[in-house]
PDB file of N, CA and C in Angstrom:
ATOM      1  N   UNK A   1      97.639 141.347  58.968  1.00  0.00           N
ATOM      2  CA  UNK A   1      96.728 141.250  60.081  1.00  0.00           C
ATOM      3  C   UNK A   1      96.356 142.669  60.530  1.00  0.00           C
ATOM      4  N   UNK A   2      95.073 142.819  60.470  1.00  0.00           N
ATOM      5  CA  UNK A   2      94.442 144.080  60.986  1.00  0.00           C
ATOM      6  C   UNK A   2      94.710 144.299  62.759  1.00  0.00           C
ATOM      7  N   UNK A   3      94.933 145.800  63.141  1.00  0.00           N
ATOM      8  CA  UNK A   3      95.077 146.026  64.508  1.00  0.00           C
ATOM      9  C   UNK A   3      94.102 145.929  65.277  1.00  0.00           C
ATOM     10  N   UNK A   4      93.023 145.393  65.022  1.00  0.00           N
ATOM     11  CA  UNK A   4      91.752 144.568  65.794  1.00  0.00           C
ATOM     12  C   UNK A   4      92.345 142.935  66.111  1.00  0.00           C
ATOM     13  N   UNK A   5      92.671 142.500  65.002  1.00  0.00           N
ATOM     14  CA  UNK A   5      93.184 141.209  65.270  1.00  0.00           C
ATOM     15  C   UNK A   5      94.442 140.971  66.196  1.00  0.00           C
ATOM     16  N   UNK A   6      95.121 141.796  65.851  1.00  0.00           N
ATOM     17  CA  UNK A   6      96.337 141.584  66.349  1.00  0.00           C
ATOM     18  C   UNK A   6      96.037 141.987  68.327  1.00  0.00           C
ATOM     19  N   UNK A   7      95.273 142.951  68.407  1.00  0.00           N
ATOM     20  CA  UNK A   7      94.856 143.118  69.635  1.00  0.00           C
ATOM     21  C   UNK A   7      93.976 142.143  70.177  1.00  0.00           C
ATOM     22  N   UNK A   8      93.270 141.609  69.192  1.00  0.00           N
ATOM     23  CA  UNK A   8      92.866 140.337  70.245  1.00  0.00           C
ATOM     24  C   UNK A   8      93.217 139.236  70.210  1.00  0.00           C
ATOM     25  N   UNK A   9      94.626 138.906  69.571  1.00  0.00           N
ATOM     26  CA  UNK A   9      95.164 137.689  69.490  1.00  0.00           C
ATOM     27  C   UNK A   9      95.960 138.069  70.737  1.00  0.00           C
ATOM     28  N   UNK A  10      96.487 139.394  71.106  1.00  0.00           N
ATOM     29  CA  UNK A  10      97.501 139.563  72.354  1.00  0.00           C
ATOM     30  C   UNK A  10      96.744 139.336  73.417  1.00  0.00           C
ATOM     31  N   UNK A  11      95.744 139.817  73.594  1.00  0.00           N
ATOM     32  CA  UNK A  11      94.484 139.331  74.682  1.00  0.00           C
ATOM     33  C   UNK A  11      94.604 138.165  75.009  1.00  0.00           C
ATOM     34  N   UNK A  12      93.719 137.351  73.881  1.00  0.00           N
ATOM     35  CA  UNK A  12      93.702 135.662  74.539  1.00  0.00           C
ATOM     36  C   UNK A  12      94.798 135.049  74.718  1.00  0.00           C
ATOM     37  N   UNK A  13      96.523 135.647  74.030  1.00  0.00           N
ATOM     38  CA  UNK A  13      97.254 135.058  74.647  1.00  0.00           C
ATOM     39  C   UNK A  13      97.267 135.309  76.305  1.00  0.00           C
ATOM     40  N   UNK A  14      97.529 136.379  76.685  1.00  0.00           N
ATOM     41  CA  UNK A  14      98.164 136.936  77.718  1.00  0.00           C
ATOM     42  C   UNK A  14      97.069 136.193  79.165  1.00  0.00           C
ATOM     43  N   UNK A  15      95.788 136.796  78.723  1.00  0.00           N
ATOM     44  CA  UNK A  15      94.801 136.291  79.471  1.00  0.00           C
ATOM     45  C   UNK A  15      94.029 135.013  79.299  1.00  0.00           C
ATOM     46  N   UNK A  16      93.548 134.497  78.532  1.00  0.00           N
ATOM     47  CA  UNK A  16      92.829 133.223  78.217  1.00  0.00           C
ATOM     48  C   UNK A  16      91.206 133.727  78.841  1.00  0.00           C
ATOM     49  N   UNK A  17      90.546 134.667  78.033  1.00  0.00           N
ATOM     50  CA  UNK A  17      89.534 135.166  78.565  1.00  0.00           C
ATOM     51  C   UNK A  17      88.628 134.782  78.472  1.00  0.00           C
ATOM     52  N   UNK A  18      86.980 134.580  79.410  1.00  0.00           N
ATOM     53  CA  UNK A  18      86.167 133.906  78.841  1.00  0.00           C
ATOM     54  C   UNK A  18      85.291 134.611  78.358  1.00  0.00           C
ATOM     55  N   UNK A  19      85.006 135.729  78.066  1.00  0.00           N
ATOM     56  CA  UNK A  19      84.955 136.461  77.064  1.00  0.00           C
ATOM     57  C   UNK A  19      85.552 137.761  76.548  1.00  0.00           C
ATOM     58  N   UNK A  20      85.660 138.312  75.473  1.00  0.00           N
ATOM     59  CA  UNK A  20      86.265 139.402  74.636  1.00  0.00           C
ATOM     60  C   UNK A  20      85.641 139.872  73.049  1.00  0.00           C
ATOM     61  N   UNK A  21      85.792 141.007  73.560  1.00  0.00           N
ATOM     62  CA  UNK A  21      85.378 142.347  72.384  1.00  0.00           C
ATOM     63  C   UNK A  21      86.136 142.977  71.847  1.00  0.00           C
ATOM     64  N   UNK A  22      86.602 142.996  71.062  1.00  0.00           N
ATOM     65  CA  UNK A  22      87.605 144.667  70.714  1.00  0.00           C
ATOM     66  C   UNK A  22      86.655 145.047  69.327  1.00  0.00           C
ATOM     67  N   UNK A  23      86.592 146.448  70.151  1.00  0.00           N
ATOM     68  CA  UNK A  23      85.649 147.175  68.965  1.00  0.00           C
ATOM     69  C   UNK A  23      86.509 148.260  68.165  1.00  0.00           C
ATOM     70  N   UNK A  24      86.922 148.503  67.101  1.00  0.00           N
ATOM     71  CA  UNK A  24      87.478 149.489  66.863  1.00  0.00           C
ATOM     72  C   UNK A  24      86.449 150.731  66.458  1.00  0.00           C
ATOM     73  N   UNK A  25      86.416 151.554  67.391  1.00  0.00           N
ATOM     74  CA  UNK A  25      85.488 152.907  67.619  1.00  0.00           C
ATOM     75  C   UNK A  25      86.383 153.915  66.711  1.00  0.00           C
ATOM     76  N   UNK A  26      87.353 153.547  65.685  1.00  0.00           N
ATOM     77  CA  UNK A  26      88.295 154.902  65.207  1.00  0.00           C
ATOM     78  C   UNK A  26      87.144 155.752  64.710  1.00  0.00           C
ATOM     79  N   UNK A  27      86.004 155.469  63.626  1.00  0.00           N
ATOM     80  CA  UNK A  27      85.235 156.387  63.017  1.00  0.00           C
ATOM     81  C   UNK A  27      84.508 157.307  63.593  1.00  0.00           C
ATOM     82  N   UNK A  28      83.861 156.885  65.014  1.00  0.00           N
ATOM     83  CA  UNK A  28      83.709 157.821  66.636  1.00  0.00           C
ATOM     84  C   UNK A  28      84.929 159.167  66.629  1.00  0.00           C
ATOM     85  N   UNK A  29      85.568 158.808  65.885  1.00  0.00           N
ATOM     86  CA  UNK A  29      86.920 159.849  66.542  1.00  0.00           C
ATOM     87  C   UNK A  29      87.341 161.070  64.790  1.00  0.00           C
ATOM     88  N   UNK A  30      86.317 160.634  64.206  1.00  0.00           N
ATOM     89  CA  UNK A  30      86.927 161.505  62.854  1.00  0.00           C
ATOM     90  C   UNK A  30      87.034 162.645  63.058  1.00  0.00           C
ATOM     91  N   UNK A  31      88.307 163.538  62.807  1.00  0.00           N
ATOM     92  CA  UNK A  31      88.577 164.563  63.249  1.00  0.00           C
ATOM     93  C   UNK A  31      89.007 165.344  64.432  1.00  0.00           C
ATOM     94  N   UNK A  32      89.180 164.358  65.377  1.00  0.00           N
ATOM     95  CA  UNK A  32      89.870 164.173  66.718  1.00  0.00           C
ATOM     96  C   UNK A  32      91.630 164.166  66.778  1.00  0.00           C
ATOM     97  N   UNK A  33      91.938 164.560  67.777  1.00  0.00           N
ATOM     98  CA  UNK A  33      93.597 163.714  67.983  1.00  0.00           C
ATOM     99  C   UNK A  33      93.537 162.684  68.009  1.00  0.00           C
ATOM    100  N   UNK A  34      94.476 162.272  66.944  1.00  0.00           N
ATOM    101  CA  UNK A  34      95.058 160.914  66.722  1.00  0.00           C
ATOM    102  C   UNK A  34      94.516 159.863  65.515  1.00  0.00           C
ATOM    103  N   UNK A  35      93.441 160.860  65.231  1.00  0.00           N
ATOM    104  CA  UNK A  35      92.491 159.491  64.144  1.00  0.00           C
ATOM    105  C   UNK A  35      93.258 160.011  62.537  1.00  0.00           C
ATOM    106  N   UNK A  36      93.852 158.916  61.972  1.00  0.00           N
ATOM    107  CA  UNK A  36      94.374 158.806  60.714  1.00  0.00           C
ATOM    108  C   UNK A  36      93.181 158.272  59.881  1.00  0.00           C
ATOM    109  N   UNK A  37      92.930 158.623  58.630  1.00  0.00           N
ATOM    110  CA  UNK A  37      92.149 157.920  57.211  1.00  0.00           C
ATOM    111  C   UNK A  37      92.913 156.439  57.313  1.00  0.00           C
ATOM    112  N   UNK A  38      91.552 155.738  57.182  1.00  0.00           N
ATOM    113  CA  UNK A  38      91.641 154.470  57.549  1.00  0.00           C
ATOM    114  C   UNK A  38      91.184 153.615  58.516  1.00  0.00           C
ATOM    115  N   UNK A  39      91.349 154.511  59.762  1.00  0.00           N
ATOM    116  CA  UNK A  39      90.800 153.927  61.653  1.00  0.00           C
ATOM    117  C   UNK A  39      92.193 153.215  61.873  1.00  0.00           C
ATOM    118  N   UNK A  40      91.576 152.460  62.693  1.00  0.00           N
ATOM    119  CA  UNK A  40      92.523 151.685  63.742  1.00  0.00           C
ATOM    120  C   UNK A  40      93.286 152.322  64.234  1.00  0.00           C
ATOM    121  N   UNK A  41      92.504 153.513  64.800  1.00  0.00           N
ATOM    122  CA  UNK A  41      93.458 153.937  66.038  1.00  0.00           C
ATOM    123  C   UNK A  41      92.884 153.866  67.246  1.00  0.00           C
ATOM    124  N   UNK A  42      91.164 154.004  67.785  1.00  0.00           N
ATOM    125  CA  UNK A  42      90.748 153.998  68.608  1.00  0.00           C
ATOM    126  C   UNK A  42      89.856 152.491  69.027  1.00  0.00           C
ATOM    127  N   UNK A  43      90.255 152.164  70.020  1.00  0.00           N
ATOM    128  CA  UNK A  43      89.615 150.911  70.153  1.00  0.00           C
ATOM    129  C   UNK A  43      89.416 150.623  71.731  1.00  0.00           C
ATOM    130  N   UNK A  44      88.352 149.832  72.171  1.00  0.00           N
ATOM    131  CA  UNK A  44      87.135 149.566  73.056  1.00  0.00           C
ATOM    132  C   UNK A  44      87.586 147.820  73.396  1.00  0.00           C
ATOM    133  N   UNK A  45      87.947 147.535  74.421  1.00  0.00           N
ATOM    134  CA  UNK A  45      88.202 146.465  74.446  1.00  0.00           C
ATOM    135  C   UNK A  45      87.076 145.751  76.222  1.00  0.00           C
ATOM    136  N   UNK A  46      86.415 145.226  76.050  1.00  0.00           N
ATOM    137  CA  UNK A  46      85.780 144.608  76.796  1.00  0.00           C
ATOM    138  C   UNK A  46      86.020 143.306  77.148  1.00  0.00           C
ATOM    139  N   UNK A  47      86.777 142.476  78.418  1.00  0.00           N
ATOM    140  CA  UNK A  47      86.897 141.463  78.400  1.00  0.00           C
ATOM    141  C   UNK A  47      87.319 141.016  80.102  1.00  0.00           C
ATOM    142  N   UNK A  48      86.637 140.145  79.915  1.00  0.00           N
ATOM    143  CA  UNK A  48      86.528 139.006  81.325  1.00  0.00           C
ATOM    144  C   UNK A  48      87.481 137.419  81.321  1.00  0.00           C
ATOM    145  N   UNK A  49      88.121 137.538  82.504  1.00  0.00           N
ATOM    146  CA  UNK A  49      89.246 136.988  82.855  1.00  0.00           C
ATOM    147  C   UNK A  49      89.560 136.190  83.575  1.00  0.00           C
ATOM    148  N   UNK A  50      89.486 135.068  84.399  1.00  0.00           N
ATOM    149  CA  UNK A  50      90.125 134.688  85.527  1.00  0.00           C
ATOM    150  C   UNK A  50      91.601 135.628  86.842  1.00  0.00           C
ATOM    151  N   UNK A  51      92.410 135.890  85.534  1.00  0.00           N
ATOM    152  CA  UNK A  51      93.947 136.965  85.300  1.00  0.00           C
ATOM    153  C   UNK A  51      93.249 137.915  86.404  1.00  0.00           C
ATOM    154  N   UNK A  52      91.964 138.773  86.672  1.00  0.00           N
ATOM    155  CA  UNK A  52      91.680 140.123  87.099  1.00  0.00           C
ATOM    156  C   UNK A  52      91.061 139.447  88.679  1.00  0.00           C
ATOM    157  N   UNK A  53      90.771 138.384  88.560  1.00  0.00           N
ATOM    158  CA  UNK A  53      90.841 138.346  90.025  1.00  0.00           C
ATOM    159  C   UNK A  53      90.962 138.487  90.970  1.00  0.00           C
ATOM    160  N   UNK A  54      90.584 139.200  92.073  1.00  0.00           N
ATOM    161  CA  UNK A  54      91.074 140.178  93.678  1.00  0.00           C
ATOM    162  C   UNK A  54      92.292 141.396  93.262  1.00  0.00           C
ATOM    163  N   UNK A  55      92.162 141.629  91.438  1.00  0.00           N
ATOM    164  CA  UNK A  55      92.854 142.788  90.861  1.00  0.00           C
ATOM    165  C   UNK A  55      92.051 144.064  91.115  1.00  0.00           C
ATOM    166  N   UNK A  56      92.695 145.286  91.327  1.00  0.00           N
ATOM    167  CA  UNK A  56      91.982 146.579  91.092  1.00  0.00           C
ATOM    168  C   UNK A  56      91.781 146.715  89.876  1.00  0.00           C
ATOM    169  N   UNK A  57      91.492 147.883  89.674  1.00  0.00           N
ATOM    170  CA  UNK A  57      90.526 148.392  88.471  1.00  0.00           C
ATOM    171  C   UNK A  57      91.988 148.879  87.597  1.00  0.00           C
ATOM    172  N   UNK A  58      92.390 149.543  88.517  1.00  0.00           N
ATOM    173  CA  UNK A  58      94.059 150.063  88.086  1.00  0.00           C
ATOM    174  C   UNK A  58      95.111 149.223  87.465  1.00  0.00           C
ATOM    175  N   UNK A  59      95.090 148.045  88.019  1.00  0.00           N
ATOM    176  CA  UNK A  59      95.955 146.708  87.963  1.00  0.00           C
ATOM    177  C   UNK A  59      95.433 146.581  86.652  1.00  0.00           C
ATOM    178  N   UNK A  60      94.410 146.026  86.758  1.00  0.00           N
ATOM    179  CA  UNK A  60      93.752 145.183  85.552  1.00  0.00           C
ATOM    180  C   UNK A  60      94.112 146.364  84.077  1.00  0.00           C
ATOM    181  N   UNK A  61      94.200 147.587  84.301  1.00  0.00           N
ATOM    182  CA  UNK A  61      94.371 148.308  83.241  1.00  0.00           C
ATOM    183  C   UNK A  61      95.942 148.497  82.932  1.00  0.00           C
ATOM    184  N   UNK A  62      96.696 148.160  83.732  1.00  0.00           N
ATOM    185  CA  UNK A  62      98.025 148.516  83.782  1.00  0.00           C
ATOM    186  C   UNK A  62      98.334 146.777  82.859  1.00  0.00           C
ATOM    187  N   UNK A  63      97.842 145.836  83.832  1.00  0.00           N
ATOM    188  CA  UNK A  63      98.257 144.471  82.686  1.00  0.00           C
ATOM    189  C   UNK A  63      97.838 144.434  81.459  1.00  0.00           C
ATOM    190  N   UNK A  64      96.860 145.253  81.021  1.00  0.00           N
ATOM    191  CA  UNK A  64      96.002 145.305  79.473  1.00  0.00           C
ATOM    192  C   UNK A  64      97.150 145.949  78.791  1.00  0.00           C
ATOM    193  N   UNK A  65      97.169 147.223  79.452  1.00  0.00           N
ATOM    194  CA  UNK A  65      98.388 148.021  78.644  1.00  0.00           C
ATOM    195  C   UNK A  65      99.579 147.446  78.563  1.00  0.00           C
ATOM    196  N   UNK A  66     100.228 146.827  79.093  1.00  0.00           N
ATOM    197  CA  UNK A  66     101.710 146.122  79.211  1.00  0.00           C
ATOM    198  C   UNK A  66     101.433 144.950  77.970  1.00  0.00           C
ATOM    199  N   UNK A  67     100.288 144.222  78.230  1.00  0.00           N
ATOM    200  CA  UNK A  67     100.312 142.985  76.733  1.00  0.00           C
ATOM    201  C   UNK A  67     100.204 143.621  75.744  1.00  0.00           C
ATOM    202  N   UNK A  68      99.709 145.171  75.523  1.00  0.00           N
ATOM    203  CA  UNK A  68      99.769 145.973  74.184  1.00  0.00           C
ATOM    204  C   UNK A  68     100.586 147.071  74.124  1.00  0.00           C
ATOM    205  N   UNK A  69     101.642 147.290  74.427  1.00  0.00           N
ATOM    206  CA  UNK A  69     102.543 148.157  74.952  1.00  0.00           C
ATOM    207  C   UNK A  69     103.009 148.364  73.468  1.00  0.00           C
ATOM    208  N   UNK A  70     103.091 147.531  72.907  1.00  0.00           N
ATOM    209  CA  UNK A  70     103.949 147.746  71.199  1.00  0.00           C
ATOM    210  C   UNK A  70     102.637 148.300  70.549  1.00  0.00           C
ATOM    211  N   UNK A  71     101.426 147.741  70.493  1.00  0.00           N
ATOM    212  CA  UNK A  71     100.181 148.425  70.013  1.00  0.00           C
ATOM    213  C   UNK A  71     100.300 150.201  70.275  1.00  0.00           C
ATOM    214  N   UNK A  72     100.163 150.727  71.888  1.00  0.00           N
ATOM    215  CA  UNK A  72      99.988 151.878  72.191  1.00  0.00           C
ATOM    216  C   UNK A  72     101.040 152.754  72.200  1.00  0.00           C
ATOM    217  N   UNK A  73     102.179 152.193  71.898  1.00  0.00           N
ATOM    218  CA  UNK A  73     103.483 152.908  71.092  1.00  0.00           C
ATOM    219  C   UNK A  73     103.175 153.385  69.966  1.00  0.00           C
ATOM    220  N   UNK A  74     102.757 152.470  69.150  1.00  0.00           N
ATOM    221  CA  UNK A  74     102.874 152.725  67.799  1.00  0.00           C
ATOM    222  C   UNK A  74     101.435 153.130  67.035  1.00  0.00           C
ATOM    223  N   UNK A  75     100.524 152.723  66.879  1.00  0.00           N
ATOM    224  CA  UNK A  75      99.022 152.752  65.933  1.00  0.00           C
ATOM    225  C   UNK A  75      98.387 153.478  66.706  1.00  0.00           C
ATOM    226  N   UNK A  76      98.056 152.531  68.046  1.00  0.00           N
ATOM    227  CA  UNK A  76      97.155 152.752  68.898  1.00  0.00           C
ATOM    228  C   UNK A  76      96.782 154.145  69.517  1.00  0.00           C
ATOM    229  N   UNK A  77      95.797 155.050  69.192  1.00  0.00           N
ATOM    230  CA  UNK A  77      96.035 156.640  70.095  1.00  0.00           C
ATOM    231  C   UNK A  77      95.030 156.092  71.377  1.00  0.00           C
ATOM    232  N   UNK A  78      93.991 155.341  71.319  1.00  0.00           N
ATOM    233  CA  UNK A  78      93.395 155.538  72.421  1.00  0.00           C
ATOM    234  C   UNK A  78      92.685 154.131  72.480  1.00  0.00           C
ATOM    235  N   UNK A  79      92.585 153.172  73.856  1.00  0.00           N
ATOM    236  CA  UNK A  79      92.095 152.493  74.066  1.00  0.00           C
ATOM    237  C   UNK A  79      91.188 152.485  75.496  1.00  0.00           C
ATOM    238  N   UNK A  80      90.049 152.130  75.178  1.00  0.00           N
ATOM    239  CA  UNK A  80      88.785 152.163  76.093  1.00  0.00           C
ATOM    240  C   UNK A  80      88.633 150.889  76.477  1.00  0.00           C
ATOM    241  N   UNK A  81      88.914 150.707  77.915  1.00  0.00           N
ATOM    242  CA  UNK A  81      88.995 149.079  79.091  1.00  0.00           C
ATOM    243  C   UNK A  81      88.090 149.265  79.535  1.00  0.00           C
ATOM    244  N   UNK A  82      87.369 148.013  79.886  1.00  0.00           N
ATOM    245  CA  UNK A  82      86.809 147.287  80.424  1.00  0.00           C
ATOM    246  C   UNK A  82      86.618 145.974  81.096  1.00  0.00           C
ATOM    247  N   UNK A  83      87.285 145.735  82.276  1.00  0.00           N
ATOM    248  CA  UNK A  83      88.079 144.086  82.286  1.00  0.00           C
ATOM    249  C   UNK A  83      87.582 143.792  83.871  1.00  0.00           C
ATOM    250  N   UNK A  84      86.954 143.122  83.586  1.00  0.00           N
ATOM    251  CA  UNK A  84      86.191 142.508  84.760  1.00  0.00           C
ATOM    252  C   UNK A  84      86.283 140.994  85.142  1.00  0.00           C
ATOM    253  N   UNK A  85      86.747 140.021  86.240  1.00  0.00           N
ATOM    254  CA  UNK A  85      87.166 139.287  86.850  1.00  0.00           C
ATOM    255  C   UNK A  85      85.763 138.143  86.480  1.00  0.00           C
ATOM    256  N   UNK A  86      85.355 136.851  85.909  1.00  0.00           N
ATOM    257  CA  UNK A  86      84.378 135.923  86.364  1.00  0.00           C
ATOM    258  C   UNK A  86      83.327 136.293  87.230  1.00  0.00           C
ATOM    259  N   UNK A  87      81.896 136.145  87.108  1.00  0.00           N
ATOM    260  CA  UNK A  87      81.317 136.623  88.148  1.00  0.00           C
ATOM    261  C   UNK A  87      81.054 138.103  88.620  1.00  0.00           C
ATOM    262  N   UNK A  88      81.757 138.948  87.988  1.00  0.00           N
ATOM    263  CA  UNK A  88      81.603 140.349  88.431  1.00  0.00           C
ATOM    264  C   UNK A  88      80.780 140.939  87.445  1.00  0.00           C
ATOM    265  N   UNK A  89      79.377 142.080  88.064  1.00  0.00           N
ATOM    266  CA  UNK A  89      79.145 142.847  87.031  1.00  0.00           C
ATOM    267  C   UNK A  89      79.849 143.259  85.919  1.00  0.00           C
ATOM    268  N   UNK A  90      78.927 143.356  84.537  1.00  0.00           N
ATOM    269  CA  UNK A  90      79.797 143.742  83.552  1.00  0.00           C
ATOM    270  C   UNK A  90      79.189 145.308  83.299  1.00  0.00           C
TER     271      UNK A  90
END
């Protein structure tokens, strides 16, 4: 299982979102810190929730990171949030 998948299988567990993106942007990053031959290190995750509800901006990024905590240990060098509550500008 590719680290796109695996990041958005941890997503819809954690959250049950009604919608989600994960883009992996690694090729954006060639020659940067952290980008290995291959990608999947940098990734863009866009997704709307019920979960983010009367959450801050802070919150909502702190619960993203905690369901991928084994991701941003290990592969992951950089992930780009975006997590917005039902109803809220995207």
């Amino acid at each position: 299982m590719s680290t796109k998948e695996t990041i958005t299988n941890k997503l819809r567990e954690a959250f049950t979102p009604e919608s989600l993106d994960v883009t992996d942007e690694s090729h954006l990053h060639e020659g940067h810190a952290g980008h290995r031959p291959g990608g999947e290190t940098h990734f863009s995750v866009y997704i709307v929730s019920p979960a983010f509800k009367g959450k801050s901006r802070v919150e909502r990024h702190r619960m993203i990171n905690a369901a991928l905590a084994g991701e941003l240990a290990g592969s992951v060098h950089a992930l780009a949030i975006k997590a917005h509550a039902p109803g809220e500008p995207g």
